[in-house]
PDB file of N, CA and C in Angstrom:
ATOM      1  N   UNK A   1      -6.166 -17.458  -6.390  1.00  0.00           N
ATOM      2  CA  UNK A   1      -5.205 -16.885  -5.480  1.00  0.00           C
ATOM      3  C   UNK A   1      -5.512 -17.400  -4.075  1.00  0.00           C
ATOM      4  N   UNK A   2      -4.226 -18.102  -3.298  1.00  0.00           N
ATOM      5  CA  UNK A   2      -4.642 -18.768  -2.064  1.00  0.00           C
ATOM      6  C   UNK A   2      -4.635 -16.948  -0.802  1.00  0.00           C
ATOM      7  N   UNK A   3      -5.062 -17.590  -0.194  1.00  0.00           N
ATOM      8  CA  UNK A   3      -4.950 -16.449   1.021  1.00  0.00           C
ATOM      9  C   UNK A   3      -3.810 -15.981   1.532  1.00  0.00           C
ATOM     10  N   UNK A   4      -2.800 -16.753   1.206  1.00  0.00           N
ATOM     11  CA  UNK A   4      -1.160 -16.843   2.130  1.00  0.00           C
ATOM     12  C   UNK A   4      -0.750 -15.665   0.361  1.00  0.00           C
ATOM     13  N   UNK A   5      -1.121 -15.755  -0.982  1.00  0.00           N
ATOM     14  CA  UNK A   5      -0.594 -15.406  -1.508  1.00  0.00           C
ATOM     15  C   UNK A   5      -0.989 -13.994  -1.520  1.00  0.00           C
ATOM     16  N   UNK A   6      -2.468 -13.788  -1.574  1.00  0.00           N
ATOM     17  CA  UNK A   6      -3.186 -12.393  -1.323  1.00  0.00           C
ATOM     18  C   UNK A   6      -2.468 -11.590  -0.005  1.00  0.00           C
ATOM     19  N   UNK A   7      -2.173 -12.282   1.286  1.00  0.00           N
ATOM     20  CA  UNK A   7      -1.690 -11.729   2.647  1.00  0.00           C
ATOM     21  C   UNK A   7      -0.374 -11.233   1.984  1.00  0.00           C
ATOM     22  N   UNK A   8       0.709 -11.681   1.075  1.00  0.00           N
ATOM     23  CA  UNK A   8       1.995 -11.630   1.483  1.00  0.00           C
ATOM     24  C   UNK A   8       1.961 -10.571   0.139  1.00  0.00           C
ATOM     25  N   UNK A   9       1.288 -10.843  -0.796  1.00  0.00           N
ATOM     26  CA  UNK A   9       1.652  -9.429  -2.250  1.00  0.00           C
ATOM     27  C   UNK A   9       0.655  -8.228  -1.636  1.00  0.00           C
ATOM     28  N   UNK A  10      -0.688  -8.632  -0.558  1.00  0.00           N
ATOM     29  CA  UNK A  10      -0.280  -7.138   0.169  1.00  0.00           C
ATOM     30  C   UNK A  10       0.090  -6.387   1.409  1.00  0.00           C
ATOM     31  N   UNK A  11       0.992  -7.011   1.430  1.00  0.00           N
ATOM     32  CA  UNK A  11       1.855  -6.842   2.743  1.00  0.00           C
ATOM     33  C   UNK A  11       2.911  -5.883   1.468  1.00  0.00           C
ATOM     34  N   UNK A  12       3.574  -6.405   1.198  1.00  0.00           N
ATOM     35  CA  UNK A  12       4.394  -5.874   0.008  1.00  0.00           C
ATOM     36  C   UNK A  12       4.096  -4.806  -0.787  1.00  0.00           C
ATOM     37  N   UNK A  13       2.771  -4.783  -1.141  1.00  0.00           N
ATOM     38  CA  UNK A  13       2.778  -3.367  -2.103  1.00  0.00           C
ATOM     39  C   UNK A  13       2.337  -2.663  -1.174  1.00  0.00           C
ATOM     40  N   UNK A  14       1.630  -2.916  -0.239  1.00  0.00           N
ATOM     41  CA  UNK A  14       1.385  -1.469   1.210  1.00  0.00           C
ATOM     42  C   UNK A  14       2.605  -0.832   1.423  1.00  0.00           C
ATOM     43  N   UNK A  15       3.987  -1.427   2.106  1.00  0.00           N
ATOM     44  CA  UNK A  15       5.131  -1.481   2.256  1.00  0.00           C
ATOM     45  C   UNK A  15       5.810  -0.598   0.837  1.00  0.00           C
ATOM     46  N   UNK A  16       5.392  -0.940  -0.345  1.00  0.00           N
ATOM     47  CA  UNK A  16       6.149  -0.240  -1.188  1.00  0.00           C
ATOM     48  C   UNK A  16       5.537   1.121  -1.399  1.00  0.00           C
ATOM     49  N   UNK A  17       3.931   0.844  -1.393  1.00  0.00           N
ATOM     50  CA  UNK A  17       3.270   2.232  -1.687  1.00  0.00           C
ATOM     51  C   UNK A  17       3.665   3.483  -0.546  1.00  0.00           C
ATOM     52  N   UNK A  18       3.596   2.838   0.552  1.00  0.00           N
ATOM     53  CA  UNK A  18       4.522   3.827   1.779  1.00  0.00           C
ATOM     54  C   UNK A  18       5.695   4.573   1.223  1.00  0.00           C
ATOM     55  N   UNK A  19       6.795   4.212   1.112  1.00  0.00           N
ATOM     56  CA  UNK A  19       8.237   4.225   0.449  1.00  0.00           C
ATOM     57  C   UNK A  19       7.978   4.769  -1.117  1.00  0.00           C
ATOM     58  N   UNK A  20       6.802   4.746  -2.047  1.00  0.00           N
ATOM     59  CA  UNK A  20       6.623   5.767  -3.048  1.00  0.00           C
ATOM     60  C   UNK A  20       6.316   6.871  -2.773  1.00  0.00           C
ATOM     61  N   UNK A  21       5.436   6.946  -1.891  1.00  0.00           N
ATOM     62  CA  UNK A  21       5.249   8.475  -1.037  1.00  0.00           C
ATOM     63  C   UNK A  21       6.072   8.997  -0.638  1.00  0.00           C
ATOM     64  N   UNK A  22       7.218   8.310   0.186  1.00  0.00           N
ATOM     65  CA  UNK A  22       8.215   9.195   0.801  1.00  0.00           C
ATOM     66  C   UNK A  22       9.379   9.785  -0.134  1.00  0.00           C
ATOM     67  N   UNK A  23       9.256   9.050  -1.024  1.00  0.00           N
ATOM     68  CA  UNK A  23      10.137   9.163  -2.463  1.00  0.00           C
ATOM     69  C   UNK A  23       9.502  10.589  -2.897  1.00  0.00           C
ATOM     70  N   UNK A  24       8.595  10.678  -3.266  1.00  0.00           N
ATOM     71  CA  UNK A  24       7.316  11.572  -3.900  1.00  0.00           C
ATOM     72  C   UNK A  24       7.294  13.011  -2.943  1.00  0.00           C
ATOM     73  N   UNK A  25       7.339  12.670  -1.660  1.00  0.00           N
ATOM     74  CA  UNK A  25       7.353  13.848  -0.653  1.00  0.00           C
ATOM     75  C   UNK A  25       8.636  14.153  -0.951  1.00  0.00           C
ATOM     76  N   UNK A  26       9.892  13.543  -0.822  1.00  0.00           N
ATOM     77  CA  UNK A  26      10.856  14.222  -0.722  1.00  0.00           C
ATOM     78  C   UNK A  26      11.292  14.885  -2.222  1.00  0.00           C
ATOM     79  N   UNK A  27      11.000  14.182  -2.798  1.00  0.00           N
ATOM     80  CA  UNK A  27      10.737  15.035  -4.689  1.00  0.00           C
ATOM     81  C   UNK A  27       9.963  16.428  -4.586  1.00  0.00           C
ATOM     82  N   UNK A  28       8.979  16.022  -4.362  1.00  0.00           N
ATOM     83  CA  UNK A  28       8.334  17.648  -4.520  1.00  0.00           C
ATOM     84  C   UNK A  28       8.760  18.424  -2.571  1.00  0.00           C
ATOM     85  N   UNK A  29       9.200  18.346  -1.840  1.00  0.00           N
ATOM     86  CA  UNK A  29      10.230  19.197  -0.756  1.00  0.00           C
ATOM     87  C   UNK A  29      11.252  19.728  -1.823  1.00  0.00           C
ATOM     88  N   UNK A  30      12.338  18.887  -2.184  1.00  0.00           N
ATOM     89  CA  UNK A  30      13.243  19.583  -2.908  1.00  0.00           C
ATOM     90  C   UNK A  30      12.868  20.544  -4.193  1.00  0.00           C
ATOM     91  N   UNK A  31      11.605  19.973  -4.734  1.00  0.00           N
ATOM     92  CA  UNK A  31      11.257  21.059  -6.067  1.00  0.00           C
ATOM     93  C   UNK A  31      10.628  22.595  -5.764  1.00  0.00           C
ATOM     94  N   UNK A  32       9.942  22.356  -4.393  1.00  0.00           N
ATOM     95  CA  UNK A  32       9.019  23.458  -4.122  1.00  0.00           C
ATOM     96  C   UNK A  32      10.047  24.172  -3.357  1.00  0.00           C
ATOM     97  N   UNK A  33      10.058  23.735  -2.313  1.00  0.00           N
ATOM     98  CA  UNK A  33      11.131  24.319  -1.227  1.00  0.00           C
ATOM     99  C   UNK A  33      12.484  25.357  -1.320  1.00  0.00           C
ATOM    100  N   UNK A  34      13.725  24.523  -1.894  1.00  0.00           N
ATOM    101  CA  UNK A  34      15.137  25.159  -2.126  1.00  0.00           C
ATOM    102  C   UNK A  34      15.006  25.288  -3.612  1.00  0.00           C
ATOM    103  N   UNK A  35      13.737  24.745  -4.115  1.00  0.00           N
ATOM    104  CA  UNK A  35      13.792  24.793  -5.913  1.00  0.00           C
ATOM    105  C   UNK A  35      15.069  24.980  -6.282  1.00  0.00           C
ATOM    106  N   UNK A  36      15.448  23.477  -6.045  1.00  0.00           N
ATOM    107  CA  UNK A  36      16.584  22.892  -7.081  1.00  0.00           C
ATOM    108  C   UNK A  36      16.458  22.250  -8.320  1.00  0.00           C
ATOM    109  N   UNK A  37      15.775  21.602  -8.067  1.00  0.00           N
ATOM    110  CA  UNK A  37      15.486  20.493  -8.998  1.00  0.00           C
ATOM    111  C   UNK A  37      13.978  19.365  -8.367  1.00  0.00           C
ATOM    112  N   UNK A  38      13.239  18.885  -9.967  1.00  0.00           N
ATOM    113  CA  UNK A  38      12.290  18.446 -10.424  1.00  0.00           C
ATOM    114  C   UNK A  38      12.643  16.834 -10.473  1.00  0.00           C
ATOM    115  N   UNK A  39      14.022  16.150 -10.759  1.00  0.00           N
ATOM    116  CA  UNK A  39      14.907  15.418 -10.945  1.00  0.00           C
ATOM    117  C   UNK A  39      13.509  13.707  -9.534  1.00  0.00           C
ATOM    118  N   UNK A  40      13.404  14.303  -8.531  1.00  0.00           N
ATOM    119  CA  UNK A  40      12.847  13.222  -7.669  1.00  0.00           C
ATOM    120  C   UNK A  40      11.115  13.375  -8.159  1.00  0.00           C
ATOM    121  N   UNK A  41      10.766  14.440  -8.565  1.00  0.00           N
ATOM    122  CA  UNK A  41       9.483  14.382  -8.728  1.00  0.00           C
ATOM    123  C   UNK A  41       9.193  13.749 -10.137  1.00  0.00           C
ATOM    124  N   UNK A  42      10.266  13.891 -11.061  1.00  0.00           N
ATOM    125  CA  UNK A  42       9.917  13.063 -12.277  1.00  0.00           C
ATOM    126  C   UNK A  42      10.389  11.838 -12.528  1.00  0.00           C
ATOM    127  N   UNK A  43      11.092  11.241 -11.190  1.00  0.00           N
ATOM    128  CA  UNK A  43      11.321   9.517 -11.157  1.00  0.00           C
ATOM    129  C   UNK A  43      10.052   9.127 -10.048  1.00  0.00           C
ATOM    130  N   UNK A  44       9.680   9.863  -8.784  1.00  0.00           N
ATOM    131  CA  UNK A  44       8.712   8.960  -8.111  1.00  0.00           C
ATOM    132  C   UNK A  44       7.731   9.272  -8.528  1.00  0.00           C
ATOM    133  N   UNK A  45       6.886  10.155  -8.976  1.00  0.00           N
ATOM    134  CA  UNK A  45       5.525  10.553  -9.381  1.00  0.00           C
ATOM    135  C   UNK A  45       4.952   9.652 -10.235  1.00  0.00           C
ATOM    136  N   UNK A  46       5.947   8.644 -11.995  1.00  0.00           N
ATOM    137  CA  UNK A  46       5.390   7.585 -12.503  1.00  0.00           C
ATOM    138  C   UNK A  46       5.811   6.455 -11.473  1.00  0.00           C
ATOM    139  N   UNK A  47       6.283   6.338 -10.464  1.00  0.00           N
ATOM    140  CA  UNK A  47       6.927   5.099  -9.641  1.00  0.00           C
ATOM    141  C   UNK A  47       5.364   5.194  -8.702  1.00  0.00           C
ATOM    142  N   UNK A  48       5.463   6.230  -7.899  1.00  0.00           N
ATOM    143  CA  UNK A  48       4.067   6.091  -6.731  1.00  0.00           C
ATOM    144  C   UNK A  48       3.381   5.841  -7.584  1.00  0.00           C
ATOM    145  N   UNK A  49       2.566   6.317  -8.786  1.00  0.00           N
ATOM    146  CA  UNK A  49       1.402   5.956  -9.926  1.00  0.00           C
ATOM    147  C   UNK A  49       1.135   5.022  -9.888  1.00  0.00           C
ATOM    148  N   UNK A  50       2.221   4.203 -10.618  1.00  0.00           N
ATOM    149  CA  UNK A  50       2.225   2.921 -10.992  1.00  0.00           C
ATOM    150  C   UNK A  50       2.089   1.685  -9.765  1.00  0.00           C
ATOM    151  N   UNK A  51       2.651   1.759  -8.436  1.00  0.00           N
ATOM    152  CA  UNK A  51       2.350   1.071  -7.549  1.00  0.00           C
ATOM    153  C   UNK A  51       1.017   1.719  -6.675  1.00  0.00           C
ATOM    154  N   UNK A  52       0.417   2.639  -6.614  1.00  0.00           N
ATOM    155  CA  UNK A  52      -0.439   3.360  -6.502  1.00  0.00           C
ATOM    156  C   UNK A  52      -1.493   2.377  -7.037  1.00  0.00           C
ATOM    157  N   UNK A  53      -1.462   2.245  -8.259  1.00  0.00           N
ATOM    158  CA  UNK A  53      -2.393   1.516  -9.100  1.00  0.00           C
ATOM    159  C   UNK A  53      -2.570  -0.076  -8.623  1.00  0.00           C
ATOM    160  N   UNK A  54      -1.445  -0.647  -8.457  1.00  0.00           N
ATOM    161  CA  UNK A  54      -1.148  -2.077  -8.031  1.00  0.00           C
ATOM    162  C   UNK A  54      -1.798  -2.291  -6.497  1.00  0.00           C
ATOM    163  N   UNK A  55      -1.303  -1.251  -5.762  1.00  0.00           N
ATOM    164  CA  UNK A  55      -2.043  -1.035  -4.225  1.00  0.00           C
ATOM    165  C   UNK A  55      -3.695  -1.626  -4.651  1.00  0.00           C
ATOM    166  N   UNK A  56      -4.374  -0.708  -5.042  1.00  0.00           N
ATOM    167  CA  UNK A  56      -5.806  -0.746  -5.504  1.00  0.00           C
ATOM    168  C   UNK A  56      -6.221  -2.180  -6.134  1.00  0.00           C
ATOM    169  N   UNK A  57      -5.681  -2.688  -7.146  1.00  0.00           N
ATOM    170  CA  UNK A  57      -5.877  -3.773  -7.442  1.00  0.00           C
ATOM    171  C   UNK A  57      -5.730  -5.055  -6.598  1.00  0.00           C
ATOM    172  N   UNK A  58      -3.569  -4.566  -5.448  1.00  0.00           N
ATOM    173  CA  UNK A  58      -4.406  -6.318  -4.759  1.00  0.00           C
ATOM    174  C   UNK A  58      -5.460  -5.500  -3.339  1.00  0.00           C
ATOM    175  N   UNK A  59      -5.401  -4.618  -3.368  1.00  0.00           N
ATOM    176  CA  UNK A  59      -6.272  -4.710  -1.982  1.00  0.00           C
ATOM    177  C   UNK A  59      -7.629  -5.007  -2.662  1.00  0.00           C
ATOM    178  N   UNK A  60      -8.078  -4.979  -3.948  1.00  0.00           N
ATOM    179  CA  UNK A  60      -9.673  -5.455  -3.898  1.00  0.00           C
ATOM    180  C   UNK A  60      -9.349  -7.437  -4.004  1.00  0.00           C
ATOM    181  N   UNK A  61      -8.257  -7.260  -4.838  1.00  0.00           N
ATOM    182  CA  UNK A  61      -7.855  -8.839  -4.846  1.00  0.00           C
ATOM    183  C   UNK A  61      -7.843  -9.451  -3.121  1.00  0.00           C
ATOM    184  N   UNK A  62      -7.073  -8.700  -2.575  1.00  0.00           N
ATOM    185  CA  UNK A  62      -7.217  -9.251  -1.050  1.00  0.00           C
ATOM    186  C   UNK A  62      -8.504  -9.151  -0.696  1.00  0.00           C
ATOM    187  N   UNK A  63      -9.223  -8.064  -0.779  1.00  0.00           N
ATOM    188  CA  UNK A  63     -10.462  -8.271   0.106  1.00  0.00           C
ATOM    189  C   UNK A  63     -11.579  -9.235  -0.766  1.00  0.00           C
ATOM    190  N   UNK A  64     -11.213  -9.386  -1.636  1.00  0.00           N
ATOM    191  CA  UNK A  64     -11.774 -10.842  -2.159  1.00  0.00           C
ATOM    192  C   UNK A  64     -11.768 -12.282  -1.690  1.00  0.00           C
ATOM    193  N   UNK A  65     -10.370 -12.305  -1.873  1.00  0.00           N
ATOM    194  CA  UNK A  65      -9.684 -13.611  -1.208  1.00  0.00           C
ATOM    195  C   UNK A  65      -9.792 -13.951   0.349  1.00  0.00           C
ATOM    196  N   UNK A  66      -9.908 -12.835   0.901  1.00  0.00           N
ATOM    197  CA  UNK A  66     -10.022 -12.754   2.588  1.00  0.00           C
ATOM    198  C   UNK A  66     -11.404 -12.489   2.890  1.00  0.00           C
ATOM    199  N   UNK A  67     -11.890 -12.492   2.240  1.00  0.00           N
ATOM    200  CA  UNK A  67     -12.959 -12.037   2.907  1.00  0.00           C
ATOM    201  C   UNK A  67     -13.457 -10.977   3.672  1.00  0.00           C
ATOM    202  N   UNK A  68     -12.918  -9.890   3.459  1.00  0.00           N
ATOM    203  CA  UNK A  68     -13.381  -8.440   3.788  1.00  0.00           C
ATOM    204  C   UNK A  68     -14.376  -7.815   3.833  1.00  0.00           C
ATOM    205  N   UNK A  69     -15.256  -7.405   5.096  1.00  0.00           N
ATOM    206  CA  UNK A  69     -16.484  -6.765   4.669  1.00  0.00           C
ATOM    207  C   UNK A  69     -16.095  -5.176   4.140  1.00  0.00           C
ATOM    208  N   UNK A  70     -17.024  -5.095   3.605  1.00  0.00           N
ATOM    209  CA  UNK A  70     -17.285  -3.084   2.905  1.00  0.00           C
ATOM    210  C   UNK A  70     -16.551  -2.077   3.328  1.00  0.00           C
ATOM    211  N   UNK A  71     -16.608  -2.478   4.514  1.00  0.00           N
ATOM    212  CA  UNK A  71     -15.714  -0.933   5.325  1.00  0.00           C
ATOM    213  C   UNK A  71     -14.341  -1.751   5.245  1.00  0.00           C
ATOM    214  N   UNK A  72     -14.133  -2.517   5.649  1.00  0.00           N
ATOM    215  CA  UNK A  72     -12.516  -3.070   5.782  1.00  0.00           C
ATOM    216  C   UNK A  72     -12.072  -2.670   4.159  1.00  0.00           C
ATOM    217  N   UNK A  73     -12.634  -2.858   3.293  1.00  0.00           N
ATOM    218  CA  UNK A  73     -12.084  -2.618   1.594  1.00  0.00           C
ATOM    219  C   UNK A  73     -12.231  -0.965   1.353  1.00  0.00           C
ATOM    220  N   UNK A  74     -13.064  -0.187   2.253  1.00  0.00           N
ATOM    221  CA  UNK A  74     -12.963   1.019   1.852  1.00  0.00           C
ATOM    222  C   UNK A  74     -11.855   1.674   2.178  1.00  0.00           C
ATOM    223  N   UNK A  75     -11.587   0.943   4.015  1.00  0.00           N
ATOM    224  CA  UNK A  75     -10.258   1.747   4.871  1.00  0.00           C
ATOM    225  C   UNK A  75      -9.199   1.347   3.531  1.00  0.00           C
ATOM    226  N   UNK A  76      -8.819  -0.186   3.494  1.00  0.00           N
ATOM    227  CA  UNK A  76      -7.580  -0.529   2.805  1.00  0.00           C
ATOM    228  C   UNK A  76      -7.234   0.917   1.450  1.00  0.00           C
ATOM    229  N   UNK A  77      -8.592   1.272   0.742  1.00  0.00           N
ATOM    230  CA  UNK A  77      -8.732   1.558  -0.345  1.00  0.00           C
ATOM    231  C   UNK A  77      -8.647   3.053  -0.135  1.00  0.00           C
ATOM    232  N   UNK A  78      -9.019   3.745   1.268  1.00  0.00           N
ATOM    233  CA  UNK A  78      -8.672   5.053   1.675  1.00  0.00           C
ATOM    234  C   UNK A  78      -7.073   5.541   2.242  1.00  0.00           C
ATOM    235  N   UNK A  79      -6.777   4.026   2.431  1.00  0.00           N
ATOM    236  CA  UNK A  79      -5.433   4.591   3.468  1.00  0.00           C
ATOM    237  C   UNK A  79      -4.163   4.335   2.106  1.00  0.00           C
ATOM    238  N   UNK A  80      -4.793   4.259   0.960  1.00  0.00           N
ATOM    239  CA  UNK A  80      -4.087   4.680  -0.351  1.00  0.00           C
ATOM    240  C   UNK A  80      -3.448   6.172  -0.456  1.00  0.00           C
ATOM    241  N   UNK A  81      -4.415   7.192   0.120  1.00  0.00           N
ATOM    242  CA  UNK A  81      -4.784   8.559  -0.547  1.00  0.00           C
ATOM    243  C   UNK A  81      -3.459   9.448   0.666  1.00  0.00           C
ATOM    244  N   UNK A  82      -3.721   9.050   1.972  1.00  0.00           N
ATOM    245  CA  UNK A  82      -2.970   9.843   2.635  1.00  0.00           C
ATOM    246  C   UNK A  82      -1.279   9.252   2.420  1.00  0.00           C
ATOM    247  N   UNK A  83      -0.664   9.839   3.258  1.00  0.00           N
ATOM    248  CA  UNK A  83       1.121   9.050   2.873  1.00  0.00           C
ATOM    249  C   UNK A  83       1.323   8.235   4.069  1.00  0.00           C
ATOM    250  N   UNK A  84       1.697   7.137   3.711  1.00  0.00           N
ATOM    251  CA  UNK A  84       2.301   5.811   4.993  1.00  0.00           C
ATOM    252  C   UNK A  84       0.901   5.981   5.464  1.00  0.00           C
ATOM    253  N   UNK A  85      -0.050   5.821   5.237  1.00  0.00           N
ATOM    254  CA  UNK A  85      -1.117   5.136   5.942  1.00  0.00           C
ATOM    255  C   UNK A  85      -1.564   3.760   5.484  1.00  0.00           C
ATOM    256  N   UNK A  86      -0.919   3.210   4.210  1.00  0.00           N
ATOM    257  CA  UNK A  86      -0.748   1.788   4.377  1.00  0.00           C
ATOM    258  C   UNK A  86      -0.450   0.972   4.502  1.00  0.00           C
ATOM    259  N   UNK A  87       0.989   1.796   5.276  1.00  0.00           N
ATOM    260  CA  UNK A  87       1.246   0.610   6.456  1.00  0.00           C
ATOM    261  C   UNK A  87       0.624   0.542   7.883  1.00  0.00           C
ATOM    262  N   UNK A  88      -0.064   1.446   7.924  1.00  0.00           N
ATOM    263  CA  UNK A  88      -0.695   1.345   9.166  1.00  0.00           C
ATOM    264  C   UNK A  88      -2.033   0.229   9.112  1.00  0.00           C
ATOM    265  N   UNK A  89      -2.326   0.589   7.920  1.00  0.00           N
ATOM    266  CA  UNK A  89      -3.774  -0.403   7.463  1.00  0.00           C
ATOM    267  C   UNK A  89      -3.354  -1.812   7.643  1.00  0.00           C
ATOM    268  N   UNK A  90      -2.237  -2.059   6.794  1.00  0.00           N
ATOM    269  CA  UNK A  90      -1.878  -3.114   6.784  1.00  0.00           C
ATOM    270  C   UNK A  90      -1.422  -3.729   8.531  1.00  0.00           C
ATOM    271  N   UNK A  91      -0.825  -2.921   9.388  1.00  0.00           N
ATOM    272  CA  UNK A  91      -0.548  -3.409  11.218  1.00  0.00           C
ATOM    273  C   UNK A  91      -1.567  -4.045  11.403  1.00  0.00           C
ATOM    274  N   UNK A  92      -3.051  -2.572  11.167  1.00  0.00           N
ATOM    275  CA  UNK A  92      -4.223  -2.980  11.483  1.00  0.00           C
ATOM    276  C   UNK A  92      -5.085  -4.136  11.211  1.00  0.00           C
ATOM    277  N   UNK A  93      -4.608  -3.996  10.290  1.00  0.00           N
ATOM    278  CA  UNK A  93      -5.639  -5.393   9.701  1.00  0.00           C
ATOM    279  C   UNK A  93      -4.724  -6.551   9.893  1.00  0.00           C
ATOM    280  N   UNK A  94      -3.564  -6.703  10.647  1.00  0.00           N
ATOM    281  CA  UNK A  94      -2.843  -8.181  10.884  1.00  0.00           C
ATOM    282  C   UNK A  94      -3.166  -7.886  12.392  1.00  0.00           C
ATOM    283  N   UNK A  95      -3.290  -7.102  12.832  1.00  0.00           N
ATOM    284  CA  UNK A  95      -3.396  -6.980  14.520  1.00  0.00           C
ATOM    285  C   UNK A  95      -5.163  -7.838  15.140  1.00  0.00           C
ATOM    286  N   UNK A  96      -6.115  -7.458  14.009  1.00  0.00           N
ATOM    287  CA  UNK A  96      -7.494  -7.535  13.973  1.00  0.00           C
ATOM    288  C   UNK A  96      -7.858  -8.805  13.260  1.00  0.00           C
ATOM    289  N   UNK A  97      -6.704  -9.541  12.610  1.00  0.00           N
ATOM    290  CA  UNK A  97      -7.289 -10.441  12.170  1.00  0.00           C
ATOM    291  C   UNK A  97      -7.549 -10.570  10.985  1.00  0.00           C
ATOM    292  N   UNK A  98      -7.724  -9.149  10.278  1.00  0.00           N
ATOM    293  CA  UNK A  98      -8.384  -9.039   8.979  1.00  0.00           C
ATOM    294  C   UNK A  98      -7.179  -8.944   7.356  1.00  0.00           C
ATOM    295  N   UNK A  99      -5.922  -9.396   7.855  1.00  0.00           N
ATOM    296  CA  UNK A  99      -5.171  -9.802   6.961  1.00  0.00           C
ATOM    297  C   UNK A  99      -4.576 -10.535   8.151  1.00  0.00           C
ATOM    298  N   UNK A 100      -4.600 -12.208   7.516  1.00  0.00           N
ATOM    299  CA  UNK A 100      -3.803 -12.958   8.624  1.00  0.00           C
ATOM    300  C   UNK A 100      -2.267 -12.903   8.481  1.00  0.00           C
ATOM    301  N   UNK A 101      -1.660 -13.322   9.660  1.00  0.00           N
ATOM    302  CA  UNK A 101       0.007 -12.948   9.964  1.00  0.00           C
ATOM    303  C   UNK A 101       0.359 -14.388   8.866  1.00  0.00           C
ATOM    304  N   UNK A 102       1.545 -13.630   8.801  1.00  0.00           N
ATOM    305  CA  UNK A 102       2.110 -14.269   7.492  1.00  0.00           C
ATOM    306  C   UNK A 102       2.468 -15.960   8.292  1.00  0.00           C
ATOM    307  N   UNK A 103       2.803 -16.619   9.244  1.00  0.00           N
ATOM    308  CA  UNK A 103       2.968 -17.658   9.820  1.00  0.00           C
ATOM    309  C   UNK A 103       1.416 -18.356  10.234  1.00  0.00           C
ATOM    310  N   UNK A 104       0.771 -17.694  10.127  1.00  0.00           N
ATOM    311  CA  UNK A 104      -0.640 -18.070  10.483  1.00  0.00           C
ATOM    312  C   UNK A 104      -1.806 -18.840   9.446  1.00  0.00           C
ATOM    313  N   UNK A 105      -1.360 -18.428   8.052  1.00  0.00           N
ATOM    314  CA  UNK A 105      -2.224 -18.588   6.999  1.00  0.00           C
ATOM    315  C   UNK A 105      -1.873 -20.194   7.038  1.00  0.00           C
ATOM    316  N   UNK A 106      -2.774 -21.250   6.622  1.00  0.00           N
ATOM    317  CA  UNK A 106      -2.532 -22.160   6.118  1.00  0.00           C
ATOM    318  C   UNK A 106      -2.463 -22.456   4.506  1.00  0.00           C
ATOM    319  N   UNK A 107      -1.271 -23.533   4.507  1.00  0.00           N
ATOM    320  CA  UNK A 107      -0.534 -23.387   2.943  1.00  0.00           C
ATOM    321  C   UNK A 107      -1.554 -24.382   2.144  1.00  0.00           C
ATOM    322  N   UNK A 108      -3.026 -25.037   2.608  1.00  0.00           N
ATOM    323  CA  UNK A 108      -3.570 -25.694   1.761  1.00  0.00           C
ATOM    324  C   UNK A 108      -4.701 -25.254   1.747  1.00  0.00           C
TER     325      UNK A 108
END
């Protein structure tokens, strides 16, 4: 896996894992809340899971490929747990250097 490919699939599943959460929050708001319906919590709950899972895998794949020290793979791997905190990881770590900007990587 080149670096440009590790930067850009996790740029993408950060981005999606965000947007499963909000899926997931607004599923269980409507189930708990006005208890209408279960209907969002039983389409995003296997949807966040499943990219949930993918998150974890490329961020160790990225911090492989990039070269990540310990703590940079723990944040990526913590800012899983809260909601939209990986897109913040992900700002962070293109702001710092530690996932390079997608125009920046070289393609060889």
């Amino acid at each position: 896996m080149t670096p440009r490919t590790a930067a850009t699939a996790f740029r993408i599943v950060a981005v999606a894992e965000a947007f499963s959460w909000l899926g997931l929050l607004i599923g269980m708001f409507v189930k708990y809340v006005p208890e209408t319906s279960e209907i969002g919590v039983k389409i995003f709950g296997p949807i966040h899971g499943g990219i949930f899972v993918a998150y974890v895998v490329v961020a160790l794949l990225a911090s492989r490929v990039l070269r990540w020290t310990p703590a940079t793979t723990v944040l990526a791997l913590a800012a899983s747990v809260p909601p939209l905190v990986t897109v913040w990881f992900e700002r962070w770590a293109t702001r710092t250097g530690r996932l390079p900007a997608a125009d920046a990587v070289p393609t060889a």
